[in-house]
C-alpha atoms as a PDB file:
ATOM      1  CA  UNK A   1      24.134 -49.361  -5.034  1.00  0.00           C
ATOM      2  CA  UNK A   2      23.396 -53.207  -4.070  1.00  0.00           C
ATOM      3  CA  UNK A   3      22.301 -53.471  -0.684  1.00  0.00           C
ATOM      4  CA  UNK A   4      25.064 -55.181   2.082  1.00  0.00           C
ATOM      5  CA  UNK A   5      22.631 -56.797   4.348  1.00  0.00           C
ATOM      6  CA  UNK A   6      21.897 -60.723   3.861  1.00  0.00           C
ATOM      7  CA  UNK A   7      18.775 -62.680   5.806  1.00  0.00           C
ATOM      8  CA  UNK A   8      19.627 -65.875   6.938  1.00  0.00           C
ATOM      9  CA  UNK A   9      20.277 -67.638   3.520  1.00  0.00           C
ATOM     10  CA  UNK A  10      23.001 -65.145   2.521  1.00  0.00           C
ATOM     11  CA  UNK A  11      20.929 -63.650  -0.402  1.00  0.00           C
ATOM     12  CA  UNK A  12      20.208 -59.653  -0.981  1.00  0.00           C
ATOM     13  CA  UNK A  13      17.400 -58.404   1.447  1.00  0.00           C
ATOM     14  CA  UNK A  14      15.798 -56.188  -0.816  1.00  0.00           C
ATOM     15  CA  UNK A  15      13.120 -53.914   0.148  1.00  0.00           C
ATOM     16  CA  UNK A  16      11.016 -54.594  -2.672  1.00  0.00           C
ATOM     17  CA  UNK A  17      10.321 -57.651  -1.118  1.00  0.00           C
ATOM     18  CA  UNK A  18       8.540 -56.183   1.483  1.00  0.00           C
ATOM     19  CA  UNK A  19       4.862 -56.598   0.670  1.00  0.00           C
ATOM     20  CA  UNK A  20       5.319 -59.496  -1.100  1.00  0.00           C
ATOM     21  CA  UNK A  21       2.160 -62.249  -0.314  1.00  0.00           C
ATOM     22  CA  UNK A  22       3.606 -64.128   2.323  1.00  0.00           C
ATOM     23  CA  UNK A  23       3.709 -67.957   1.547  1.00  0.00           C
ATOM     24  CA  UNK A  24       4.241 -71.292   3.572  1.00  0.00           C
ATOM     25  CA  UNK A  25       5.485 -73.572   0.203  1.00  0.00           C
ATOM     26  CA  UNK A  26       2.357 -72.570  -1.591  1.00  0.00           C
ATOM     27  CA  UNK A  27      -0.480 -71.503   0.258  1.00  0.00           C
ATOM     28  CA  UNK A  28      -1.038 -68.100   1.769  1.00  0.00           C
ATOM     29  CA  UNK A  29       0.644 -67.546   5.201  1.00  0.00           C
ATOM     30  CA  UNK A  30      -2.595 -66.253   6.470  1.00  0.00           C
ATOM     31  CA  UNK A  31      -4.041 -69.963   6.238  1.00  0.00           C
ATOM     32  CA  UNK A  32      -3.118 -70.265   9.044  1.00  0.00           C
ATOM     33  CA  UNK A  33      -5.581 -69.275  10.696  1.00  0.00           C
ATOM     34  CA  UNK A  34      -8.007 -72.131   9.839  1.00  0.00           C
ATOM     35  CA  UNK A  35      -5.477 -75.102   9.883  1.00  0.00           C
ATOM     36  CA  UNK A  36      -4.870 -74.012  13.775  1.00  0.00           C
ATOM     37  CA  UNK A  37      -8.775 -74.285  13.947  1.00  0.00           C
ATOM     38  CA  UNK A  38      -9.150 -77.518  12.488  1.00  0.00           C
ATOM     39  CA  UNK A  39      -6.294 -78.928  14.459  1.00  0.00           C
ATOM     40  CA  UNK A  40      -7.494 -77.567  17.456  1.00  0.00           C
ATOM     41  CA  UNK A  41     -10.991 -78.368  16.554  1.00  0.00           C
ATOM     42  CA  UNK A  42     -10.991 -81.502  14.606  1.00  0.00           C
ATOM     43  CA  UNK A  43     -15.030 -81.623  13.185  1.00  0.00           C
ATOM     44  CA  UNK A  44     -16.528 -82.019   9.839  1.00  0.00           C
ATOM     45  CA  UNK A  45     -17.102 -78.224   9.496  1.00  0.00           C
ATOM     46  CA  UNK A  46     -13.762 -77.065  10.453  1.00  0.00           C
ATOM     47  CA  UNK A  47     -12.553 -79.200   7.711  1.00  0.00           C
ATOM     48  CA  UNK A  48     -14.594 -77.978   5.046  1.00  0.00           C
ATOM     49  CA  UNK A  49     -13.710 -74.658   6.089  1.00  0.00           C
ATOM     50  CA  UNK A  50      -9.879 -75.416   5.722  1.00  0.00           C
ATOM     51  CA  UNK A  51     -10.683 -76.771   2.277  1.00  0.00           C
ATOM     52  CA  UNK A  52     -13.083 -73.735   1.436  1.00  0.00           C
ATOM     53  CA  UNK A  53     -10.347 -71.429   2.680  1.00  0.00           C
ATOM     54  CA  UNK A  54      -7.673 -73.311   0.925  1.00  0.00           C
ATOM     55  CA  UNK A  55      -9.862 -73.174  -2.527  1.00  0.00           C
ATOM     56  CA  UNK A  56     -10.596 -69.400  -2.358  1.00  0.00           C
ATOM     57  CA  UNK A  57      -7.004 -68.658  -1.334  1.00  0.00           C
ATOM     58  CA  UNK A  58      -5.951 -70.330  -4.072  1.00  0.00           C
ATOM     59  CA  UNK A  59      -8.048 -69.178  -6.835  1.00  0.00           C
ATOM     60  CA  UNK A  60      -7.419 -65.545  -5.792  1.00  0.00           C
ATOM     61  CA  UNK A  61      -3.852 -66.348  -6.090  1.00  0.00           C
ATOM     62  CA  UNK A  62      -4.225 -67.586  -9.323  1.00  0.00           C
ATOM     63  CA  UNK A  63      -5.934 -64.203 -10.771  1.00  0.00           C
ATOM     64  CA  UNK A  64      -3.547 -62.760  -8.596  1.00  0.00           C
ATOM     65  CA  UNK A  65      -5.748 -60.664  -6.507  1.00  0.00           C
ATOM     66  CA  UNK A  66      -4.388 -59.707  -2.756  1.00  0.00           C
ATOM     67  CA  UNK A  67      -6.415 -60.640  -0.016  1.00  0.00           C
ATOM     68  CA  UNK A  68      -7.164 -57.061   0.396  1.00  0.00           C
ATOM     69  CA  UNK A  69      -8.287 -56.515  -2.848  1.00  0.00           C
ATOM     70  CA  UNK A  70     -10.873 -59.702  -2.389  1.00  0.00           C
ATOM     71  CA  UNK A  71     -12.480 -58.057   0.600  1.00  0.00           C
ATOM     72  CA  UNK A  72     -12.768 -54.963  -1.085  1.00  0.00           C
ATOM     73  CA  UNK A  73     -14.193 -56.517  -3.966  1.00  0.00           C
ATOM     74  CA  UNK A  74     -17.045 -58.739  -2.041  1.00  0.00           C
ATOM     75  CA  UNK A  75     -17.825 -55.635   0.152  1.00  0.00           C
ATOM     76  CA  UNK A  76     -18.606 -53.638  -3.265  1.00  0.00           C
ATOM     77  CA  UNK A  77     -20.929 -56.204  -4.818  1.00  0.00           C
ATOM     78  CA  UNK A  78     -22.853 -56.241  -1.486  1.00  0.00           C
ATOM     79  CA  UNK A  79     -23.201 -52.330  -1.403  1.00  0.00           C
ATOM     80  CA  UNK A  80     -24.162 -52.449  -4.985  1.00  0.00           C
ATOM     81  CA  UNK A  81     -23.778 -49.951  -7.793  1.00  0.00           C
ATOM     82  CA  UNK A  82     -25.851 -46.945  -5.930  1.00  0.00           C
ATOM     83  CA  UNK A  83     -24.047 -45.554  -3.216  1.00  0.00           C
ATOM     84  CA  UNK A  84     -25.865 -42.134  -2.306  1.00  0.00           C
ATOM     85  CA  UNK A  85     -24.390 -39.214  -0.786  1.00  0.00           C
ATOM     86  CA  UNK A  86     -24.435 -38.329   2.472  1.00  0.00           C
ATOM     87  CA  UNK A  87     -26.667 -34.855   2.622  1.00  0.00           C
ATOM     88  CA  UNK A  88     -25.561 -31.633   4.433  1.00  0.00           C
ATOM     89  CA  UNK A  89     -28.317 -32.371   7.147  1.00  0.00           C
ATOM     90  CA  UNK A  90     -26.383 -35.930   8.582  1.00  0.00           C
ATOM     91  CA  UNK A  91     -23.172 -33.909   8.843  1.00  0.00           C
ATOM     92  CA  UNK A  92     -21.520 -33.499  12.296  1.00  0.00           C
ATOM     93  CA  UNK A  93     -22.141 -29.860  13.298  1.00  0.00           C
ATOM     94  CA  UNK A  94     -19.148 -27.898  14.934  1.00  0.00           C
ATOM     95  CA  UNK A  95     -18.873 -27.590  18.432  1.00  0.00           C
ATOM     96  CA  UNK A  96     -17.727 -24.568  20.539  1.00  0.00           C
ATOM     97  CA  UNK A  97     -16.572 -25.278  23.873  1.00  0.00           C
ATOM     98  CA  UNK A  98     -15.855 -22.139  24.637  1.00  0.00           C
ATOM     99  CA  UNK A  99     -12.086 -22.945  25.547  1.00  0.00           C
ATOM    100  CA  UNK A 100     -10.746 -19.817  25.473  1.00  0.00           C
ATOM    101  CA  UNK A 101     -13.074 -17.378  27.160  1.00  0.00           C
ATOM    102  CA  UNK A 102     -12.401 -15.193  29.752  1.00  0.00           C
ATOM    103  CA  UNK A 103     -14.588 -16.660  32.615  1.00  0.00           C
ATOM    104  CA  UNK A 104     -13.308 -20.134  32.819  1.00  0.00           C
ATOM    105  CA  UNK A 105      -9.785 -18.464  33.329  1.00  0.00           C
END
């Protein structure tokens, strides 16, 4: 069944469409984040930020990797390969507080 609604441009609103990457023309929406910074703060560094972001951004677009995916990806190679487990000793022990005893009634 096609779907009735329209957005502003009078073309299908599909939910597919719904976690597509959102873009402004062809950069990542999220950019903006360090184009407010740099015109807010207009210095060397905040520049070469905007073009650092604006290189990674892209390049991640082009192997088509999510900005999610990117941050899971750098936190892996930092944690490395080993990831031990978590012995029975560092577990949270279980607590009675006694809610349901006869004396606090």
């Amino acid at each position: 069944m096609a779907e009735e609604r329209y957005n502003i441009y009078r073309s299908a609103v599909h939910w597919r469409y719904a976690m597509a990457r959102p873009m402004l023309t062809f950069f990542d929406a999220r950019l903006v984040f360090f184009i407010a910074l740099f015109a807010f703060h207009i210095r060397w560094w905040t520049f070469l930020l905007l073009v650092t972001a604006l290189t990674l951004f892209g390049v991640a677009a082009q192997l088509n990797y999510s900005l999610h995916s990117v941050v899971r990806l750098v936190k892996s190679r930092i944690a490395g390969a080993h990831r031990p487990a978590v012995p029975y000793t560092r577990l949270r022990p279980m607590v009675d507080h006694h809610s349901d005893r006869e004396a606090d009634r």
